[in-house]
C-alpha atoms as a PDB file:
ATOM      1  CA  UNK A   1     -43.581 134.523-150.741  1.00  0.00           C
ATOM      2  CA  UNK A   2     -44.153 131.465-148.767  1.00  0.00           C
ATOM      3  CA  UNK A   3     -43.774 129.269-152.125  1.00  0.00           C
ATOM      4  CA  UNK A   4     -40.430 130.428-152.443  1.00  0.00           C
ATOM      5  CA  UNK A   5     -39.531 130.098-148.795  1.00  0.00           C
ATOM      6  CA  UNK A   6     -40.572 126.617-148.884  1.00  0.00           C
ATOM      7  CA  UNK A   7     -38.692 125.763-152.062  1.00  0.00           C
ATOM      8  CA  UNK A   8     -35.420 127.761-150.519  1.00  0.00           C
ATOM      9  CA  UNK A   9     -36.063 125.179-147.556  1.00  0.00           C
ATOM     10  CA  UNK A  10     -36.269 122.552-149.457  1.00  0.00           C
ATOM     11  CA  UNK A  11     -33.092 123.504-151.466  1.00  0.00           C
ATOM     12  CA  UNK A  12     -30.992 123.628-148.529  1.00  0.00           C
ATOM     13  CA  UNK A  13     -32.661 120.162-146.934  1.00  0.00           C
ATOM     14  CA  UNK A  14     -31.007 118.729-150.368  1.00  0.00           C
ATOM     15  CA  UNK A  15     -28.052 120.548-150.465  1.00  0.00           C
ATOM     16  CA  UNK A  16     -27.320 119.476-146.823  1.00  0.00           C
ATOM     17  CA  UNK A  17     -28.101 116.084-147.491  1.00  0.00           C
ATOM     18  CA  UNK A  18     -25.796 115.529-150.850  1.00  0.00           C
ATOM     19  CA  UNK A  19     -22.788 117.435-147.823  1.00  0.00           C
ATOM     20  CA  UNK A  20     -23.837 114.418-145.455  1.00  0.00           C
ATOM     21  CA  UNK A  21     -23.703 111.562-147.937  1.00  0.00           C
ATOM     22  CA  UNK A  22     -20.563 113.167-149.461  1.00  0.00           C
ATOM     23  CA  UNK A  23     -18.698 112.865-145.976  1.00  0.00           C
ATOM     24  CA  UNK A  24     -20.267 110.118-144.812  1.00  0.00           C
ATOM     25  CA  UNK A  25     -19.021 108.253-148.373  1.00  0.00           C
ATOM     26  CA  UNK A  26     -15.740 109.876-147.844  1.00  0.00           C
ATOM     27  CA  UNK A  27     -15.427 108.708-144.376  1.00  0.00           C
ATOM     28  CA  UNK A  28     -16.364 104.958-145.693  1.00  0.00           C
ATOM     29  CA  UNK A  29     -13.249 105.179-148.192  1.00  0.00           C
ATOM     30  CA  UNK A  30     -10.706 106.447-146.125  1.00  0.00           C
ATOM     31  CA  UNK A  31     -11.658 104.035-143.230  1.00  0.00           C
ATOM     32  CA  UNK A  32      -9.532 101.260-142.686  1.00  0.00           C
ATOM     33  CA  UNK A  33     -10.768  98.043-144.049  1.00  0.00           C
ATOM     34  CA  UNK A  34     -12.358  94.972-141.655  1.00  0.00           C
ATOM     35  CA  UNK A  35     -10.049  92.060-140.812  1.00  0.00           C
ATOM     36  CA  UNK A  36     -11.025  89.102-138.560  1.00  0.00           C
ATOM     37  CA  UNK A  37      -6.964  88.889-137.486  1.00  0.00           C
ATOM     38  CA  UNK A  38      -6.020  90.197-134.268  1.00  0.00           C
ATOM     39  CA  UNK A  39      -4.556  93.520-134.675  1.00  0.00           C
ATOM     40  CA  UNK A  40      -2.094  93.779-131.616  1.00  0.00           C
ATOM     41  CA  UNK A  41      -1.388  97.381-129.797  1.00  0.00           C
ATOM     42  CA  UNK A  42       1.373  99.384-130.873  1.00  0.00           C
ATOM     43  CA  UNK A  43       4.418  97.851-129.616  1.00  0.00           C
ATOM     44  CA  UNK A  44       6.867 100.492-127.239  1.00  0.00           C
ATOM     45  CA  UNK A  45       9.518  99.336-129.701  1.00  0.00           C
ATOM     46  CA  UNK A  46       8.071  99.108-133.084  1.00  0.00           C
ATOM     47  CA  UNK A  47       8.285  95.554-133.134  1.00  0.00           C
ATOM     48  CA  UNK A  48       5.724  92.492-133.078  1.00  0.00           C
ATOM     49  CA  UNK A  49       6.480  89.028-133.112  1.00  0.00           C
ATOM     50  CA  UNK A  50       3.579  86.700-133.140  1.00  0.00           C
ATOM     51  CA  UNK A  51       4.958  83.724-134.330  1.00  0.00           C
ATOM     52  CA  UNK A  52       8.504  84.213-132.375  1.00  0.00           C
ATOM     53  CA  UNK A  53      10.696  83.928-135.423  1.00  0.00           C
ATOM     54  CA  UNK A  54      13.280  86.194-133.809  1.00  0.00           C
ATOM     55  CA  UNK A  55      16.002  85.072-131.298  1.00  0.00           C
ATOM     56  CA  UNK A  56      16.232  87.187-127.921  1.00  0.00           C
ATOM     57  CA  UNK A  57      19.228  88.852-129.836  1.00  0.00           C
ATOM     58  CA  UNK A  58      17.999  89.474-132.879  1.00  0.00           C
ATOM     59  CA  UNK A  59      14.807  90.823-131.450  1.00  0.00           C
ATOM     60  CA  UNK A  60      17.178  92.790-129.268  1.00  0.00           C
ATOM     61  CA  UNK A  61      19.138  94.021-132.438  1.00  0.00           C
ATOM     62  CA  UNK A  62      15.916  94.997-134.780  1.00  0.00           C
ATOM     63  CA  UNK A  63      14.195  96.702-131.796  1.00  0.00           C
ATOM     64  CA  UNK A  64      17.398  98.990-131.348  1.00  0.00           C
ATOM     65  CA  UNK A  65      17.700  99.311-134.627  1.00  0.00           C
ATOM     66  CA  UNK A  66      13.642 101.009-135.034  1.00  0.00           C
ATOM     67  CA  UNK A  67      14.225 102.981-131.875  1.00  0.00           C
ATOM     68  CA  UNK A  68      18.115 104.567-133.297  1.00  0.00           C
ATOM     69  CA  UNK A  69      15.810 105.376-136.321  1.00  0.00           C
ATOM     70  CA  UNK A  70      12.913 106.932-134.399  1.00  0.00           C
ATOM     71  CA  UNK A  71      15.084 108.928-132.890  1.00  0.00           C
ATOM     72  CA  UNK A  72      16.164 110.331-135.754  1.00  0.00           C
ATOM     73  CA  UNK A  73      12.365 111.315-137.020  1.00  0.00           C
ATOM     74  CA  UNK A  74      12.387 108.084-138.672  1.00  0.00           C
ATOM     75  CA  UNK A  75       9.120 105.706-137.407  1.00  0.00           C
ATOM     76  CA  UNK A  76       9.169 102.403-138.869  1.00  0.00           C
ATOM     77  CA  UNK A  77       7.313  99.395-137.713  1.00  0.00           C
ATOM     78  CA  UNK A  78       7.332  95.696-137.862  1.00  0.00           C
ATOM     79  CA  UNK A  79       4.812  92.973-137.600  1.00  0.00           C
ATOM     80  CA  UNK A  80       5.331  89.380-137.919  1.00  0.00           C
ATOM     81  CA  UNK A  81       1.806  87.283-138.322  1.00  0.00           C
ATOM     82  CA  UNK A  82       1.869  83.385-137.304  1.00  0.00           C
ATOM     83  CA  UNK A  83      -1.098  83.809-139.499  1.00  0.00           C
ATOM     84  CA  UNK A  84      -3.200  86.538-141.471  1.00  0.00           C
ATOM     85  CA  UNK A  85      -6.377  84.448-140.709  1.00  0.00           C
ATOM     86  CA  UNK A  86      -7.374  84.592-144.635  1.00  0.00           C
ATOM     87  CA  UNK A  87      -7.406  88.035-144.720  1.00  0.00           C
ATOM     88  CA  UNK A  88      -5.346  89.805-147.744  1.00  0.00           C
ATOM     89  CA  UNK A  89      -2.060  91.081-146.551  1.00  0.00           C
ATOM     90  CA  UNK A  90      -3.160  94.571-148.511  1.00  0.00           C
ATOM     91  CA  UNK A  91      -5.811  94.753-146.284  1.00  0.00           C
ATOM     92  CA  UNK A  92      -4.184  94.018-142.901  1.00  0.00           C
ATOM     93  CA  UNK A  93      -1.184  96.225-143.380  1.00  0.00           C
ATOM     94  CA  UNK A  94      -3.126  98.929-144.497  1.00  0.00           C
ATOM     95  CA  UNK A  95      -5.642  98.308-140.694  1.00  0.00           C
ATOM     96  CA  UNK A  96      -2.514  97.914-138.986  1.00  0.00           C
ATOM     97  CA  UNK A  97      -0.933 101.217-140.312  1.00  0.00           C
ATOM     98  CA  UNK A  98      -4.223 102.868-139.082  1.00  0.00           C
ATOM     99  CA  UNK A  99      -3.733 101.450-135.787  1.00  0.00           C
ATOM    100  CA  UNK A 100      -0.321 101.968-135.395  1.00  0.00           C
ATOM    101  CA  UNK A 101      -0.100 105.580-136.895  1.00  0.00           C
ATOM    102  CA  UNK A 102       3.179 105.098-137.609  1.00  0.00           C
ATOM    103  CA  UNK A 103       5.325 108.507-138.502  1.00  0.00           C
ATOM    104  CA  UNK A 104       4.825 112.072-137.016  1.00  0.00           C
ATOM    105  CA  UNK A 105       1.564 113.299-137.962  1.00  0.00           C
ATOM    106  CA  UNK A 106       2.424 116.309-139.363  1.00  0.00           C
ATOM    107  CA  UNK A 107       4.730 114.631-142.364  1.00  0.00           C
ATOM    108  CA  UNK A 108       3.306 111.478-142.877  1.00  0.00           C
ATOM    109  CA  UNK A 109       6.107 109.590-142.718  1.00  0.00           C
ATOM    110  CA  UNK A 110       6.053 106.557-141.117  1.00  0.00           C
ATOM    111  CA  UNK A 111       6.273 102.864-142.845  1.00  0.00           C
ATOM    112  CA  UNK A 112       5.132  99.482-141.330  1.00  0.00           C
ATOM    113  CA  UNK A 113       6.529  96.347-142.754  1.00  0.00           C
ATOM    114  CA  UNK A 114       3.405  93.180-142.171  1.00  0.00           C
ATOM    115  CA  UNK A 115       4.690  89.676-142.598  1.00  0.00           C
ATOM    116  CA  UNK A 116       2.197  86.259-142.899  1.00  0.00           C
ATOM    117  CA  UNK A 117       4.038  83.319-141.898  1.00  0.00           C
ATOM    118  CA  UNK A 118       1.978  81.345-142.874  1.00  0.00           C
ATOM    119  CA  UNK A 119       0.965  82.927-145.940  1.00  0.00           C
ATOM    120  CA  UNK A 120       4.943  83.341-147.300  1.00  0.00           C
ATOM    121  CA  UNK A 121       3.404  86.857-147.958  1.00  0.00           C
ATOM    122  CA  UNK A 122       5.478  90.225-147.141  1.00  0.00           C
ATOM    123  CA  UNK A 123       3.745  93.753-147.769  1.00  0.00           C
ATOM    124  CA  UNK A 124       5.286  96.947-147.332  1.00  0.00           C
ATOM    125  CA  UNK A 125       2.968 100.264-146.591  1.00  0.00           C
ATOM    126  CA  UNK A 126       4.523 104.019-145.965  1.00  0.00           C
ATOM    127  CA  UNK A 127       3.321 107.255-145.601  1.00  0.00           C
ATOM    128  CA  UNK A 128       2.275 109.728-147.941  1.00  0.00           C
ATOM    129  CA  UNK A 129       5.380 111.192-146.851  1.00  0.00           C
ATOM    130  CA  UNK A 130       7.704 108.347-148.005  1.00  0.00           C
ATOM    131  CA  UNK A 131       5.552 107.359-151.195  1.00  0.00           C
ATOM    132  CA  UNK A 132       7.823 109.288-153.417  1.00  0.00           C
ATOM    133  CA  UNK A 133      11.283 107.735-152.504  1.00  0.00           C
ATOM    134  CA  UNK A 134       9.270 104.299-151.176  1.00  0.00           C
ATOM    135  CA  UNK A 135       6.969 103.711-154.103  1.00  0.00           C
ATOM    136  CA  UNK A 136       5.001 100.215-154.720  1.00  0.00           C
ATOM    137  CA  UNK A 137       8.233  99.122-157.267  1.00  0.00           C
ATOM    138  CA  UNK A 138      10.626  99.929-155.000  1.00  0.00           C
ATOM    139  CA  UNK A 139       9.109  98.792-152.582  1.00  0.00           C
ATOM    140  CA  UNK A 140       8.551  95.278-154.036  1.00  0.00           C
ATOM    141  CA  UNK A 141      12.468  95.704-154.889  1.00  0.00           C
ATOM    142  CA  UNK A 142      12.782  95.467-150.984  1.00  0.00           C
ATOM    143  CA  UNK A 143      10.793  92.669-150.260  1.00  0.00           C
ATOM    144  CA  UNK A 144      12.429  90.629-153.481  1.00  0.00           C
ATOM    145  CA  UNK A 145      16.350  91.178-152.750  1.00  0.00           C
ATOM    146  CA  UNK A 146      16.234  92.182-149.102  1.00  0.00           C
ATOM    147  CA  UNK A 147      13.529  90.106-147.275  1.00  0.00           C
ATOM    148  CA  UNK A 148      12.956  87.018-149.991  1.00  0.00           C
ATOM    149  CA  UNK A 149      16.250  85.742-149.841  1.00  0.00           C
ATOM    150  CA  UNK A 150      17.348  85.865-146.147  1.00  0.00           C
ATOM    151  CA  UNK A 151      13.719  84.418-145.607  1.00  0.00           C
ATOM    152  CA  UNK A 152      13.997  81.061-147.617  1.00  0.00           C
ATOM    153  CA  UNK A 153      17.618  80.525-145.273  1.00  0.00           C
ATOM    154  CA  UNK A 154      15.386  81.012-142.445  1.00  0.00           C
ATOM    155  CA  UNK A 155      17.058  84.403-141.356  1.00  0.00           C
ATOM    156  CA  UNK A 156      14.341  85.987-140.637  1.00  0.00           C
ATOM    157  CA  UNK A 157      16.225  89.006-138.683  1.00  0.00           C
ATOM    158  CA  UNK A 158      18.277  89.690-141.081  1.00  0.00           C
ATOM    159  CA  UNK A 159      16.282  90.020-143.973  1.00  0.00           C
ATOM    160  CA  UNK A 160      13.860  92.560-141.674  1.00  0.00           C
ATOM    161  CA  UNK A 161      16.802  94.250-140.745  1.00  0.00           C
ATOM    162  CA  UNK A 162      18.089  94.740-144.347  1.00  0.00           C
ATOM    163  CA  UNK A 163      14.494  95.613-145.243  1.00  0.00           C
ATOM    164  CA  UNK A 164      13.943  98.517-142.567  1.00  0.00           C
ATOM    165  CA  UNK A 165      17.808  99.579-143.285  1.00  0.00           C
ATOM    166  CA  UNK A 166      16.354 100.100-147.076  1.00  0.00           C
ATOM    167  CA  UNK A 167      13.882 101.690-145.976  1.00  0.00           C
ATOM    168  CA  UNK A 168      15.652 104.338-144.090  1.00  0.00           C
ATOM    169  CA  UNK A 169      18.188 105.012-146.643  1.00  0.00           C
ATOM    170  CA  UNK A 170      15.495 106.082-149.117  1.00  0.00           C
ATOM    171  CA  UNK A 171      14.057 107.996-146.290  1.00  0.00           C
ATOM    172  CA  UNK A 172      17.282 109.866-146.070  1.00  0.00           C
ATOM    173  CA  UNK A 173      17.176 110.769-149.699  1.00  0.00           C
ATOM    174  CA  UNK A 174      20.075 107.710-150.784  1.00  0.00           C
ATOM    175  CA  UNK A 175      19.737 105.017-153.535  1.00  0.00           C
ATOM    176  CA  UNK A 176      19.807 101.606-152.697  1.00  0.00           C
ATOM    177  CA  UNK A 177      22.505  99.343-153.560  1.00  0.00           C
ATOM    178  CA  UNK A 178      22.817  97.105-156.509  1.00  0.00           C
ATOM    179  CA  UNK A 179      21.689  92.753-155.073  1.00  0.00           C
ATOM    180  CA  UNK A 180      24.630  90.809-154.698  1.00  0.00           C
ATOM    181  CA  UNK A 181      22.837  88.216-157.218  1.00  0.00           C
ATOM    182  CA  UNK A 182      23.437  91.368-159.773  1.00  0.00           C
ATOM    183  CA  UNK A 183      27.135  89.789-160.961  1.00  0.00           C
ATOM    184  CA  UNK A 184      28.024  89.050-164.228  1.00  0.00           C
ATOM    185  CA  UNK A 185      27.465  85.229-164.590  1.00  0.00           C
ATOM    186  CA  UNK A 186      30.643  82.968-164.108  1.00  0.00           C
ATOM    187  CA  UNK A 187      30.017  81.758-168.062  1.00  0.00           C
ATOM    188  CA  UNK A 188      29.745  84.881-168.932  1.00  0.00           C
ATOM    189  CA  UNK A 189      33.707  86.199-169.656  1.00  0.00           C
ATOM    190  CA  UNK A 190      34.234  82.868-171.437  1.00  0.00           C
ATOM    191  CA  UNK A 191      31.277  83.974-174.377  1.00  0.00           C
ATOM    192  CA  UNK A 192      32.331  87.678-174.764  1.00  0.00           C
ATOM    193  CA  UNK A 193      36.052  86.165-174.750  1.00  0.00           C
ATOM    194  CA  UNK A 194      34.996  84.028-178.171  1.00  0.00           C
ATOM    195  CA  UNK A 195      32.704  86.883-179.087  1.00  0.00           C
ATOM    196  CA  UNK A 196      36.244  88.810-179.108  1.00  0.00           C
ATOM    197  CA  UNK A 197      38.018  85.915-180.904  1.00  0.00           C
ATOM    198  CA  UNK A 198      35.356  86.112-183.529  1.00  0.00           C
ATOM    199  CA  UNK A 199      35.800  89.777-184.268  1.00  0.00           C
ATOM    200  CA  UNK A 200      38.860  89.533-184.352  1.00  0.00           C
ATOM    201  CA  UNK A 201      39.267  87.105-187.330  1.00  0.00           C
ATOM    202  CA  UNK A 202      36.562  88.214-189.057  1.00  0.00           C
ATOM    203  CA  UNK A 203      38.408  91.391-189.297  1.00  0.00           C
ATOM    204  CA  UNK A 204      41.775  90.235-189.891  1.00  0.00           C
ATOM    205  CA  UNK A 205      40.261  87.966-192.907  1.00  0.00           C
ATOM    206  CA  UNK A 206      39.130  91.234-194.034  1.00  0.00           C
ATOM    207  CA  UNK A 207      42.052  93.109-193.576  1.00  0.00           C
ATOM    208  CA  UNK A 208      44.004  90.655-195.613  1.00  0.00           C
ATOM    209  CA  UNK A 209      41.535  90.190-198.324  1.00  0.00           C
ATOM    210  CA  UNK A 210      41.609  94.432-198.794  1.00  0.00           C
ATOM    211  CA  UNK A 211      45.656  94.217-198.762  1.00  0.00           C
ATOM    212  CA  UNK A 212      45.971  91.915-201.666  1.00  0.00           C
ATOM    213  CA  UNK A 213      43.067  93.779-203.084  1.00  0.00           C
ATOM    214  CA  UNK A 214      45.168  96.513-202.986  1.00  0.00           C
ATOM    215  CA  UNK A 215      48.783  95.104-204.112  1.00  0.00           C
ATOM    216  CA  UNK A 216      47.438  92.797-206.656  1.00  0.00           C
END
């Protein structure tokens, strides 16, 4: 009897050990990784602006802009980095977003847009509840034809404010618009204007060919 007691015991010693290294490892994953840059507060109005790329008015415009939205159930944040410090962008958007907690915590479905100055580098993270309309293509879609552009004019608010008015049209189940830069090319009537030409003789040549053919 006491054999079995002690091997029960032990049993249950294991057992509750595997349950502590299992949560403990679980924990460890889902923790939000370690970054030697500054990780501010979460701003009253969404918005952080380390390296003061934004005018009073534009500032004044974006920050409207996030609160309009959060009224609406819609949390979106922004932070602007002088300088990410060498840490990867993945991993101080991801420590911000656990910071920040952007969203309502019962849907999941906030988004934080982190930008490195200094790093040209522009990451986009959402919610759980946003992944399926703000996945990691279309999100990247975002950064290239929203952000990019309006970024290398030094426009810095616009290209955030196209970027979080992207955002919340996906969040509001919409499609996003074709780019401007999506045009036919100016050369590009010209070519299917010969293509035409082309055609067209080759089938007349044809044409005439098959009417002799046919009254020879």
């Amino acid at each position: 009897m006491r054999t079995i007691r002690v091997t029960v015991l032990r049993r249950a010693r294991v057992a509750a050990l595997a349950i502590s290294a299992f949560v403990l490892l679980t924990a460890l994953a889902s923790a939000a990784p370690s970054v030697r840059v500054r990780l501010p507060e979460a701003p009253p109005r969404f918005f952080y602006d380390e390296a003061g790329v934004l005018s009073a008015d534009e500032r004044r415009v974006l920050e409207d802009t996030l609160m309009a939205y959060d009224r609406r159930g819609l949390e979106i944040g922004v932070a602007v980095f002088k300088s990410l410090q060498g840490d990867p962008i993945e991993d101080v958007s991801m420590a911000l977003a656990e910071k920040w907690k952007p969203g309502s915590a019962e849907r999941d479905n906030g988004a934080l847009i982190v930008v490195g100055m200094e790093e040209r580098s522009v990451r986009i993270e959402v919610g759980y509840g946003l992944e399926a309309v703000v996945n990691d293509a279309v999100a990247g879609r975002i950064v290239r034809n929203d952000i990019a552009p309006a970024f290398r004019e030094g426009r810095y608010g616009a290209g955030l404010s196209r970027a979080v008015s992207s955002i919340a049209r996906l969040a509001r189940g919409e499609t996003l618009p074709e780019p401007a830069g999506a045009e036919a090319p100016a050369w590009l009537p010209l070519v299917l204007i010969l293509i035409f030409i082309g055609i067209f003789i080759s089938v007349s040549r044809r044409a005439r060919r098959g009417w002799i053919s046919r009254h020879g």
